[in-house]
PDB file of N, CA and C in Angstrom:
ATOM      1  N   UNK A   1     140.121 128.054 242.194  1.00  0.00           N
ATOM      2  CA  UNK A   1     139.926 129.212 243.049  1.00  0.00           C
ATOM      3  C   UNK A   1     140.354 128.880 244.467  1.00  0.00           C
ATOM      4  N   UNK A   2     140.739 130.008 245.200  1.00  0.00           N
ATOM      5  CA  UNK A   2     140.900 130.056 247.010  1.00  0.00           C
ATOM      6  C   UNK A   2     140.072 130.827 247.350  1.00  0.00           C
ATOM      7  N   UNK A   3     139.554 129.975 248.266  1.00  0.00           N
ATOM      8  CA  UNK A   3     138.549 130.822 248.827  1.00  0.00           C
ATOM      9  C   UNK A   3     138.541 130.953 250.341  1.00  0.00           C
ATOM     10  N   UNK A   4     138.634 131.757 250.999  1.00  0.00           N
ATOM     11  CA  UNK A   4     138.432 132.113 252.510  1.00  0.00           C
ATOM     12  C   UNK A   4     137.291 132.653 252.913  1.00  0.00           C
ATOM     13  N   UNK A   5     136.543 131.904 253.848  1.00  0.00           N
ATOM     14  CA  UNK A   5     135.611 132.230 254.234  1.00  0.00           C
ATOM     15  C   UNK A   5     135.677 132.586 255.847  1.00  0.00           C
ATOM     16  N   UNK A   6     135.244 133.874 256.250  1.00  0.00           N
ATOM     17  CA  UNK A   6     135.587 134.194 257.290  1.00  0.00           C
ATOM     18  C   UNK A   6     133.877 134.488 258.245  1.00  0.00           C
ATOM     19  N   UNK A   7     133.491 133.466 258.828  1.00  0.00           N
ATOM     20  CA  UNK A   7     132.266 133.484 259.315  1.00  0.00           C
ATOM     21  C   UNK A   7     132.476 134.030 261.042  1.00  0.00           C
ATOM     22  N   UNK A   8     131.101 134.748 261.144  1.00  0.00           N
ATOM     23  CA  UNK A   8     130.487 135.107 262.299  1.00  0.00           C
ATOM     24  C   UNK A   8     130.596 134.311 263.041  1.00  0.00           C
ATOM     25  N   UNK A   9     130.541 134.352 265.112  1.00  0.00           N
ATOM     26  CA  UNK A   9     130.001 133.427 265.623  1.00  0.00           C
ATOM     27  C   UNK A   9     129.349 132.599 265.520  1.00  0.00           C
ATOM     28  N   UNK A  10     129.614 131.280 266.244  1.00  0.00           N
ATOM     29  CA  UNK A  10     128.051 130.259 265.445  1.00  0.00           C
ATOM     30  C   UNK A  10     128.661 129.643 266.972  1.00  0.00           C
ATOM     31  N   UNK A  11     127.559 128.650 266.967  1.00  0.00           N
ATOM     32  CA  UNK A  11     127.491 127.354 268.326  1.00  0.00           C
ATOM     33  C   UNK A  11     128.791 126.562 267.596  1.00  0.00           C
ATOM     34  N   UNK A  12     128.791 125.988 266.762  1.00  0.00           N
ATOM     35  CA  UNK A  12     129.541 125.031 266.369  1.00  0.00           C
ATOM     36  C   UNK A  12     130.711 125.737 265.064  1.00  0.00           C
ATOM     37  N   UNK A  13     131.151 124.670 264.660  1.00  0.00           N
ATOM     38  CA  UNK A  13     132.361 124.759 263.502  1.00  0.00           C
ATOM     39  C   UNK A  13     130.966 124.904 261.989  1.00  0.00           C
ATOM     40  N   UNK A  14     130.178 124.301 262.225  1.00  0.00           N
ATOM     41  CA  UNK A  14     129.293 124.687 261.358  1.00  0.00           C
ATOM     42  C   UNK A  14     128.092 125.491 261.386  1.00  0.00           C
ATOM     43  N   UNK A  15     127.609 125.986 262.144  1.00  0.00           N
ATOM     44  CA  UNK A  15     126.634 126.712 262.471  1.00  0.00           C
ATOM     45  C   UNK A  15     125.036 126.370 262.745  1.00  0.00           C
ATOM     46  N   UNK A  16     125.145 125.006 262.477  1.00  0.00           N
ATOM     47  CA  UNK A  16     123.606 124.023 262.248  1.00  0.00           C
ATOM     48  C   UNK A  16     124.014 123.263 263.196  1.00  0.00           C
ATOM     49  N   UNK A  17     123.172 123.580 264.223  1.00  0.00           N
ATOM     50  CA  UNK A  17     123.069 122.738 265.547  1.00  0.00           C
ATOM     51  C   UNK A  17     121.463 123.283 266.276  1.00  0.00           C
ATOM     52  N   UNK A  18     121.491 122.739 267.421  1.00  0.00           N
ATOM     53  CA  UNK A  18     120.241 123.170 268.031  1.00  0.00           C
ATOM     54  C   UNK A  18     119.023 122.701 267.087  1.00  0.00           C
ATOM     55  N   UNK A  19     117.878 123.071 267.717  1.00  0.00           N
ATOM     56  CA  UNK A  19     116.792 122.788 267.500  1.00  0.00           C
ATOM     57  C   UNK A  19     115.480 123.079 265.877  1.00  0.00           C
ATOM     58  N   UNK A  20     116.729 124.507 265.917  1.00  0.00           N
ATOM     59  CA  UNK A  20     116.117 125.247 264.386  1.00  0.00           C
ATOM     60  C   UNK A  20     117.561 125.798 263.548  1.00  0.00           C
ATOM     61  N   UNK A  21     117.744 124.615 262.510  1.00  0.00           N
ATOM     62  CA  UNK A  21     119.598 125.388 261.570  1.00  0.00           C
ATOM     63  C   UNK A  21     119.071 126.123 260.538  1.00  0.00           C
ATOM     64  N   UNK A  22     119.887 127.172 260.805  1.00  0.00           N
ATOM     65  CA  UNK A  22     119.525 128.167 259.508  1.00  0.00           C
ATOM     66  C   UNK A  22     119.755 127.603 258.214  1.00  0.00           C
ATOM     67  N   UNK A  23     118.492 127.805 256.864  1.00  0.00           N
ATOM     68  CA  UNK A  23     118.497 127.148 256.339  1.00  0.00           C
ATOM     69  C   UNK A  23     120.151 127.790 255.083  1.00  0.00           C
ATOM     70  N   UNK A  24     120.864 128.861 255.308  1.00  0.00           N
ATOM     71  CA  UNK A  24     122.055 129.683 254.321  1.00  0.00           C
ATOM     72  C   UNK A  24     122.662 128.872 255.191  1.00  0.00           C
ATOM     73  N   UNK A  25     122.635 128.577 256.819  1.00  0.00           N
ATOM     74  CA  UNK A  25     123.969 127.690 256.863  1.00  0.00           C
ATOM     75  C   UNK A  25     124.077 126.508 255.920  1.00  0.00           C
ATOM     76  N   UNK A  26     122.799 125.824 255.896  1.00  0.00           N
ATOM     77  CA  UNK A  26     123.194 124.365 255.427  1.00  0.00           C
ATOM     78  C   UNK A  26     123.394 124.793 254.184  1.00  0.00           C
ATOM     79  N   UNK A  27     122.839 125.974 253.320  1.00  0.00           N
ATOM     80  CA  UNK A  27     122.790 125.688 251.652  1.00  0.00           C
ATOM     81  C   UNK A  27     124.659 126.341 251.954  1.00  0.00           C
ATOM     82  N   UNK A  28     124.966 127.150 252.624  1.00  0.00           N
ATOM     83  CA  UNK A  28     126.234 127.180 252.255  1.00  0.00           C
ATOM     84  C   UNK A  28     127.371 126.093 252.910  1.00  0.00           C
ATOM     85  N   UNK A  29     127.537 125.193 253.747  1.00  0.00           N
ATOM     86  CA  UNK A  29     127.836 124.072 253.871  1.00  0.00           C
ATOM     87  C   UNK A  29     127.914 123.480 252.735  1.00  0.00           C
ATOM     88  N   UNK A  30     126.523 123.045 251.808  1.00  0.00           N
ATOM     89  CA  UNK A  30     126.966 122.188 250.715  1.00  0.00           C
ATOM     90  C   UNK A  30     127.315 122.908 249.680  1.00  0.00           C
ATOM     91  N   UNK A  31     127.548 124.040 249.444  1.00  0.00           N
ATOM     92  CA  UNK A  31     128.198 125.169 248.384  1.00  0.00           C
ATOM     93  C   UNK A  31     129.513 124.741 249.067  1.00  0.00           C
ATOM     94  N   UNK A  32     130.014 124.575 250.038  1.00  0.00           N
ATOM     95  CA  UNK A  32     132.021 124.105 250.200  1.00  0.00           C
ATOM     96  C   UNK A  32     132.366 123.432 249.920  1.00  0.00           C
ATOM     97  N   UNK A  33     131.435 122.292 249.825  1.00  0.00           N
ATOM     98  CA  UNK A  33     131.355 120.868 249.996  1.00  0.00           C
ATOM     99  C   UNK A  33     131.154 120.368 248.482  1.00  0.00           C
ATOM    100  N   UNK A  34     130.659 121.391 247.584  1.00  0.00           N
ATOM    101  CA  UNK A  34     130.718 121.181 245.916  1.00  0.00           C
ATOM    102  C   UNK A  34     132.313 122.228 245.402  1.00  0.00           C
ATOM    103  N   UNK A  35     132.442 123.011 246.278  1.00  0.00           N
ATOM    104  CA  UNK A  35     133.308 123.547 245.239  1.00  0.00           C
ATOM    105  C   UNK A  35     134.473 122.695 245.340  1.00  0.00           C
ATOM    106  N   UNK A  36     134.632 122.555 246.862  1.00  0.00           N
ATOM    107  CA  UNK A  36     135.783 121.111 247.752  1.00  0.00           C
ATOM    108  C   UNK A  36     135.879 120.441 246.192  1.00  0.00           C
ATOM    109  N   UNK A  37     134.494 119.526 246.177  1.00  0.00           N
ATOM    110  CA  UNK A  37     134.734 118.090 244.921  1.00  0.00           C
ATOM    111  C   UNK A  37     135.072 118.413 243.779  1.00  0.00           C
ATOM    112  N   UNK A  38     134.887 120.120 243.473  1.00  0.00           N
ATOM    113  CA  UNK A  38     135.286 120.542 242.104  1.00  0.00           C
ATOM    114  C   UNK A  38     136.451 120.924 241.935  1.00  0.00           C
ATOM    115  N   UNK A  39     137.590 120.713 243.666  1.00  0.00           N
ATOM    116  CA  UNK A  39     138.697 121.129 242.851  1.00  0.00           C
ATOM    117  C   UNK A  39     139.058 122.799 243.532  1.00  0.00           C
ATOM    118  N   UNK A  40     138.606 122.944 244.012  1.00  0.00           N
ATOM    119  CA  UNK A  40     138.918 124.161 244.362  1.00  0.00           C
ATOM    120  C   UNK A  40     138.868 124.251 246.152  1.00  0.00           C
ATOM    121  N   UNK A  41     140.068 125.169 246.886  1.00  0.00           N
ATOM    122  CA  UNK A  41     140.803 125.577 247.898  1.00  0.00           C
ATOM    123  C   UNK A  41     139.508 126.547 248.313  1.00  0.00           C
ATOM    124  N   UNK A  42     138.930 125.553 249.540  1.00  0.00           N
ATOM    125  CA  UNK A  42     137.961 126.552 250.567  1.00  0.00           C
ATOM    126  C   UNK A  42     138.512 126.103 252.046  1.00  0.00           C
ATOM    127  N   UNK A  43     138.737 127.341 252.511  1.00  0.00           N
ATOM    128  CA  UNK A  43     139.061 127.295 254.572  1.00  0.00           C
ATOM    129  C   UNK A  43     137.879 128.547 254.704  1.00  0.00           C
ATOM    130  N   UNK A  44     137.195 127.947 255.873  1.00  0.00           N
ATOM    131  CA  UNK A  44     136.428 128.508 256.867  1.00  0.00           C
ATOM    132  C   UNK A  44     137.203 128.720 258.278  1.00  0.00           C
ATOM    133  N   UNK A  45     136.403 130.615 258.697  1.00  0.00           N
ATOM    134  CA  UNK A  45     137.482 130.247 259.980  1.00  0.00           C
ATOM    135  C   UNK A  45     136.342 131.196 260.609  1.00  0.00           C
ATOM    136  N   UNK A  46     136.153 131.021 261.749  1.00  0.00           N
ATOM    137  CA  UNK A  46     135.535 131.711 262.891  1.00  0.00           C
ATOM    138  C   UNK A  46     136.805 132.512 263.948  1.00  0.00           C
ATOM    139  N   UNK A  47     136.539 133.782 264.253  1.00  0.00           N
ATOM    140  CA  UNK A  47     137.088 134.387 265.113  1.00  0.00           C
ATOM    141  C   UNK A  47     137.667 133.768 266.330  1.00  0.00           C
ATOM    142  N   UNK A  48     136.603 132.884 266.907  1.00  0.00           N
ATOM    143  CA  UNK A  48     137.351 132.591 268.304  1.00  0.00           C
ATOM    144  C   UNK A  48     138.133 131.038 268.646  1.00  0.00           C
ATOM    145  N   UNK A  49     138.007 130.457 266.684  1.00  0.00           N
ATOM    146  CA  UNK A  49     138.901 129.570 266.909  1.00  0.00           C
ATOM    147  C   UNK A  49     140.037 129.469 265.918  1.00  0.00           C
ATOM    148  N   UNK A  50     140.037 130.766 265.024  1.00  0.00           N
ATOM    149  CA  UNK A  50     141.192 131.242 263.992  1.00  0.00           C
ATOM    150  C   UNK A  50     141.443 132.617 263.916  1.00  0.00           C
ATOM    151  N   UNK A  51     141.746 133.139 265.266  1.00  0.00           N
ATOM    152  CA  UNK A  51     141.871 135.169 265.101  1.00  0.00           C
ATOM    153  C   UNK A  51     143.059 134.826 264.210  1.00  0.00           C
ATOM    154  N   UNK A  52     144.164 134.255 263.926  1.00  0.00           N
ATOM    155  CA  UNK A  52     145.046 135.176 263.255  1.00  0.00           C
ATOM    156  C   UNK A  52     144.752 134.820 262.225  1.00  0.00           C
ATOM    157  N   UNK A  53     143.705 133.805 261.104  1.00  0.00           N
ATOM    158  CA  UNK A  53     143.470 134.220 259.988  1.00  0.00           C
ATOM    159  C   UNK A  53     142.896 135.409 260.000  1.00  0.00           C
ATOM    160  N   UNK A  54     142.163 135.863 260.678  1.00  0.00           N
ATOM    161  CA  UNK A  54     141.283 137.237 260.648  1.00  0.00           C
ATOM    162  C   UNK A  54     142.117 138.432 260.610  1.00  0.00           C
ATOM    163  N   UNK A  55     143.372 138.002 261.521  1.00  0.00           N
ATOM    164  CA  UNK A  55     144.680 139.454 261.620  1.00  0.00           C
ATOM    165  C   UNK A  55     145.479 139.548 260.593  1.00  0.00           C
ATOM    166  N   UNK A  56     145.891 138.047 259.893  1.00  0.00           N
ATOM    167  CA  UNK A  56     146.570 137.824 259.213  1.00  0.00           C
ATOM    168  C   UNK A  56     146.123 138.472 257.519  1.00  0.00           C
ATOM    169  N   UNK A  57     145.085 138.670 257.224  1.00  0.00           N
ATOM    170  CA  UNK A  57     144.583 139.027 256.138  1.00  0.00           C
ATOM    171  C   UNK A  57     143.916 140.419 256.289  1.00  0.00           C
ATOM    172  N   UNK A  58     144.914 141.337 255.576  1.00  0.00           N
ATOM    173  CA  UNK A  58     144.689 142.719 256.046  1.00  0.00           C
ATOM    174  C   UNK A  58     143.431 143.452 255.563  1.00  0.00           C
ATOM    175  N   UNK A  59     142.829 143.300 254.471  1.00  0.00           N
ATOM    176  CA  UNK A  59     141.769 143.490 254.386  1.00  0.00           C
ATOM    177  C   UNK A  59     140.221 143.280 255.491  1.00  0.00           C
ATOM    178  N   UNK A  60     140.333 142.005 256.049  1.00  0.00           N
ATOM    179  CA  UNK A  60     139.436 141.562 256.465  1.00  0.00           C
ATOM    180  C   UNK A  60     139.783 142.546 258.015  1.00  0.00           C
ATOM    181  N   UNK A  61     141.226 142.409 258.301  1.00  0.00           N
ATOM    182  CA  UNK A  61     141.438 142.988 259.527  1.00  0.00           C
ATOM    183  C   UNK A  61     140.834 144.607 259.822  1.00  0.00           C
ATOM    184  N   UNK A  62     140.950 145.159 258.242  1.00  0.00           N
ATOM    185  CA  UNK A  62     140.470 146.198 258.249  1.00  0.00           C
ATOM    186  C   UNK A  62     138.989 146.546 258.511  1.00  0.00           C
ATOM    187  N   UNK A  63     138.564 146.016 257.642  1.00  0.00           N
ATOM    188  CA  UNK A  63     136.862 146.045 257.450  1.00  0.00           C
ATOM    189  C   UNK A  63     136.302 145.223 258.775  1.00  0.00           C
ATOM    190  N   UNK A  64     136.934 144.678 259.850  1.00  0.00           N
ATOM    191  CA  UNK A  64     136.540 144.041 261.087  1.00  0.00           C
ATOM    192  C   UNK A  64     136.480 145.914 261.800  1.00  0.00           C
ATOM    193  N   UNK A  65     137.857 146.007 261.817  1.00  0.00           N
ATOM    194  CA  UNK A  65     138.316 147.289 262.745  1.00  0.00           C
ATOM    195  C   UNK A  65     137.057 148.476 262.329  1.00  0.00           C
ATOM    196  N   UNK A  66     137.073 149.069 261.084  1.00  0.00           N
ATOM    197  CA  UNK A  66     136.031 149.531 261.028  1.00  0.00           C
ATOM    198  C   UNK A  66     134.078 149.329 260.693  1.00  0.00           C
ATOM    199  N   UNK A  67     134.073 148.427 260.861  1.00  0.00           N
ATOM    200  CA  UNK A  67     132.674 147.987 260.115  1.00  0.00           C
ATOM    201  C   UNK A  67     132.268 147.508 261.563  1.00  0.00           C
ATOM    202  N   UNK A  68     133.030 146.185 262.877  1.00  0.00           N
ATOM    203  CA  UNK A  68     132.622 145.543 264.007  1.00  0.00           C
ATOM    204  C   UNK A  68     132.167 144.266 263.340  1.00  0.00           C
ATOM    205  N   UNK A  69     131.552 143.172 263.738  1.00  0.00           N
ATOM    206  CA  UNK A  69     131.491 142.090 263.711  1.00  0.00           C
ATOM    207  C   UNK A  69     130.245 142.122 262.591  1.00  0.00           C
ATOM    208  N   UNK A  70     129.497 143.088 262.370  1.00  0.00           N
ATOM    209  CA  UNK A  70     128.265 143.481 261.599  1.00  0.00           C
ATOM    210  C   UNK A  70     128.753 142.984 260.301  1.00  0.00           C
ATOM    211  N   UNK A  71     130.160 143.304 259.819  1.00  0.00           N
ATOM    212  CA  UNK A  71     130.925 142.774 258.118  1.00  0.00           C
ATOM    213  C   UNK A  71     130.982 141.151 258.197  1.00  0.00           C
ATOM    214  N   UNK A  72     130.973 140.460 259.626  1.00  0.00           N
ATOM    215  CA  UNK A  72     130.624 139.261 258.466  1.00  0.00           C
ATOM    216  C   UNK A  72     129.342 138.460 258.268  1.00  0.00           C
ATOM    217  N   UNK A  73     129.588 137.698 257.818  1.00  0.00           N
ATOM    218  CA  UNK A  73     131.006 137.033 256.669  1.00  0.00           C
ATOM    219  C   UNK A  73     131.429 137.939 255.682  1.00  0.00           C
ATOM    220  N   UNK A  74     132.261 137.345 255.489  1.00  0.00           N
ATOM    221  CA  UNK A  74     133.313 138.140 254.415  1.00  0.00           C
ATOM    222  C   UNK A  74     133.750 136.626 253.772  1.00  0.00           C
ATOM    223  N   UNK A  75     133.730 137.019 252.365  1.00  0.00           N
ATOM    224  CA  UNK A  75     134.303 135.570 251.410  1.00  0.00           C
ATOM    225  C   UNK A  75     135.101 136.100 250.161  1.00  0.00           C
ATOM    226  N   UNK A  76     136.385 135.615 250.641  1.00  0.00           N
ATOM    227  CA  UNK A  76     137.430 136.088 249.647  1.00  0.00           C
ATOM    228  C   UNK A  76     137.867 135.277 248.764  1.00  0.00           C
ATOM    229  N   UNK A  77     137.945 135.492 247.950  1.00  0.00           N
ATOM    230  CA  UNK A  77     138.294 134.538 246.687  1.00  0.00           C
ATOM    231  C   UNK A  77     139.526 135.094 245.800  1.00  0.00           C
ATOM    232  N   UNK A  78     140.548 134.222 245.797  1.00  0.00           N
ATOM    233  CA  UNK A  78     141.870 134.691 245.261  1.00  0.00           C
ATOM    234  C   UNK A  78     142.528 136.121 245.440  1.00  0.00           C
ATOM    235  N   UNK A  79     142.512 136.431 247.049  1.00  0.00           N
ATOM    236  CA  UNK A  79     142.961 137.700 247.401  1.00  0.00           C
ATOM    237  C   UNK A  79     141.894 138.839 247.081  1.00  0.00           C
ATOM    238  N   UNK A  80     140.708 137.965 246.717  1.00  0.00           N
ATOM    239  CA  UNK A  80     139.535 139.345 246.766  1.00  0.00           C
ATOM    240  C   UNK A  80     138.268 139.765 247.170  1.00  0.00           C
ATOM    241  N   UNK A  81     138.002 140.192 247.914  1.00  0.00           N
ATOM    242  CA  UNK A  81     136.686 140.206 248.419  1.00  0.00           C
ATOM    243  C   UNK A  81     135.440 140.256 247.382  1.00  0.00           C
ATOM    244  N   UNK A  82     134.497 138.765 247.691  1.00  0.00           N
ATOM    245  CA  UNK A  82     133.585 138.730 246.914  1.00  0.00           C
ATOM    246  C   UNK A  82     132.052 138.890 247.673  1.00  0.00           C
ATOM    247  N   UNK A  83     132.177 138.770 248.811  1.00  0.00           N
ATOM    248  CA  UNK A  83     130.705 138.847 249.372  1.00  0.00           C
ATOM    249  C   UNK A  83     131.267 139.271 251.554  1.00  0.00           C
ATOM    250  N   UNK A  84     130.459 140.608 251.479  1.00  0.00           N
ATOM    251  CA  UNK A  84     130.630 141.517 253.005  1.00  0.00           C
ATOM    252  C   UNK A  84     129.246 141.282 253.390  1.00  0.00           C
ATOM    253  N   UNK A  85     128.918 140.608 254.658  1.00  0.00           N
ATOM    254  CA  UNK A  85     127.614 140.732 255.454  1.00  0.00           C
ATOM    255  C   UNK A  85     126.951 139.883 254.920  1.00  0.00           C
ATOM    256  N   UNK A  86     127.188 138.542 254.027  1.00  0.00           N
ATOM    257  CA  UNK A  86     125.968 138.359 253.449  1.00  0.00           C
ATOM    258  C   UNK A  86     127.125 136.654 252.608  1.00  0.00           C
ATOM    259  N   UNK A  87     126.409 135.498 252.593  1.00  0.00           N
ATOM    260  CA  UNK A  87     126.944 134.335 252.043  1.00  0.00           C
ATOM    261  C   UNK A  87     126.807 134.706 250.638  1.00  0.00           C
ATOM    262  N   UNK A  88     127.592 134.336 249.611  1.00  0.00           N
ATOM    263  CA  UNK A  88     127.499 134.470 248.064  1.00  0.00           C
ATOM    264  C   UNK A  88     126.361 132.878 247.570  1.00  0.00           C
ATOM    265  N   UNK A  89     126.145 133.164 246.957  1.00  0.00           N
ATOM    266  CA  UNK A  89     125.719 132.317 245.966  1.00  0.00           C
ATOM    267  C   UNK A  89     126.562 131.650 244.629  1.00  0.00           C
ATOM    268  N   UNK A  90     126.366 130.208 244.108  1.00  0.00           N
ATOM    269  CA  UNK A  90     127.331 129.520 243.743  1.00  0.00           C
ATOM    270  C   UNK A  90     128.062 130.623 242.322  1.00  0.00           C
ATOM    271  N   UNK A  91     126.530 131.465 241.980  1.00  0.00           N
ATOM    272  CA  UNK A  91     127.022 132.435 240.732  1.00  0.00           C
ATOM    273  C   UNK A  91     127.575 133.390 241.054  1.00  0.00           C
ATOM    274  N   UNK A  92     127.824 133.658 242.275  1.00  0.00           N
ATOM    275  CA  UNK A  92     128.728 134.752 242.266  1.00  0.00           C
ATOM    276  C   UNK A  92     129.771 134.240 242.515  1.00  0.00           C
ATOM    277  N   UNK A  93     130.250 133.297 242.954  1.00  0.00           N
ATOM    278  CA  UNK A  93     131.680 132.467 243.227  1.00  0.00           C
ATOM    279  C   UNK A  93     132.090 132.826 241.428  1.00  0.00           C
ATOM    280  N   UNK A  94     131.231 132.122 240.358  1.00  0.00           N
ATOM    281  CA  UNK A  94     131.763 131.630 239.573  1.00  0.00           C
ATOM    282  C   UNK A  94     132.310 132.719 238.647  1.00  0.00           C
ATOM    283  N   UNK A  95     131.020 133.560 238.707  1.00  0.00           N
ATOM    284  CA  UNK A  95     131.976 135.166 238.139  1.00  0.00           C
ATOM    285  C   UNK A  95     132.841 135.833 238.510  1.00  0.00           C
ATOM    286  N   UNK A  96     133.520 135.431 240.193  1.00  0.00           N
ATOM    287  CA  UNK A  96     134.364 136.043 240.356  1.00  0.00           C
ATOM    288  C   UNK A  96     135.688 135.529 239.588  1.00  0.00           C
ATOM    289  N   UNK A  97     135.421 134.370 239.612  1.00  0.00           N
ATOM    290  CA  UNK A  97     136.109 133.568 238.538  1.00  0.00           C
ATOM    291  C   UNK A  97     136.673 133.732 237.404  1.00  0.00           C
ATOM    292  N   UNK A  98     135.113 134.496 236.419  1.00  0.00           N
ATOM    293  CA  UNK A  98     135.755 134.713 235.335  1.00  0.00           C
ATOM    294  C   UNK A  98     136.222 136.382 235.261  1.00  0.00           C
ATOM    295  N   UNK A  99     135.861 137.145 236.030  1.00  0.00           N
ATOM    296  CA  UNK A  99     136.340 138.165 236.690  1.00  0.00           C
ATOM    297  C   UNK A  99     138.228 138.652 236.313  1.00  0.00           C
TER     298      UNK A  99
END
């Protein structure tokens, strides 16, 4: 699978910093970090340090333009949107799969 993950602002490249890390950042951190070892194509990109993945992928460009920053994340998987506003879980990766 490819997967693009197009995340919200955060402090960092990962989002777990400061004093209290959200605990979906870290569980989705190591959800990249398993699919990574399994073999499968994941990029993360934040707006203000990858706009033209965000322009570059017309869907997402769309649902930015109308929805505002409220749509993400957004996680696309082989040209398809699998999860708007909200991190997927490893079972929904996998059905998109068999999808």
């Amino acid at each position: 699978m490819k997967i693009d993950i197009f995340d919200p602002e955060m402090c960092c490249s990962t989002g777990v910093c400061g004093t209290s890390p959200d605990p979906e950042l870290i569980r989705m951190g190591e959800l990249v970090e398993k699919l990574k070892a399994d073999g499968h194509s994941v990029a993360r990109y934040m707006l203000s340090r990858d706009a033209t993945a965000f322009t570059a992928n017309q869907q997402v460009y769309e649902l930015l333009l109308k929805g505002g920053m409220k749509v993400l994340p957004i996680v696309v998987v082989d040209s398809t949107i699998r999860a708007l506003g909200k991190y997927p879980q490893m079972e929904e990766l996998l059905t998109a799969k068999e999808s």
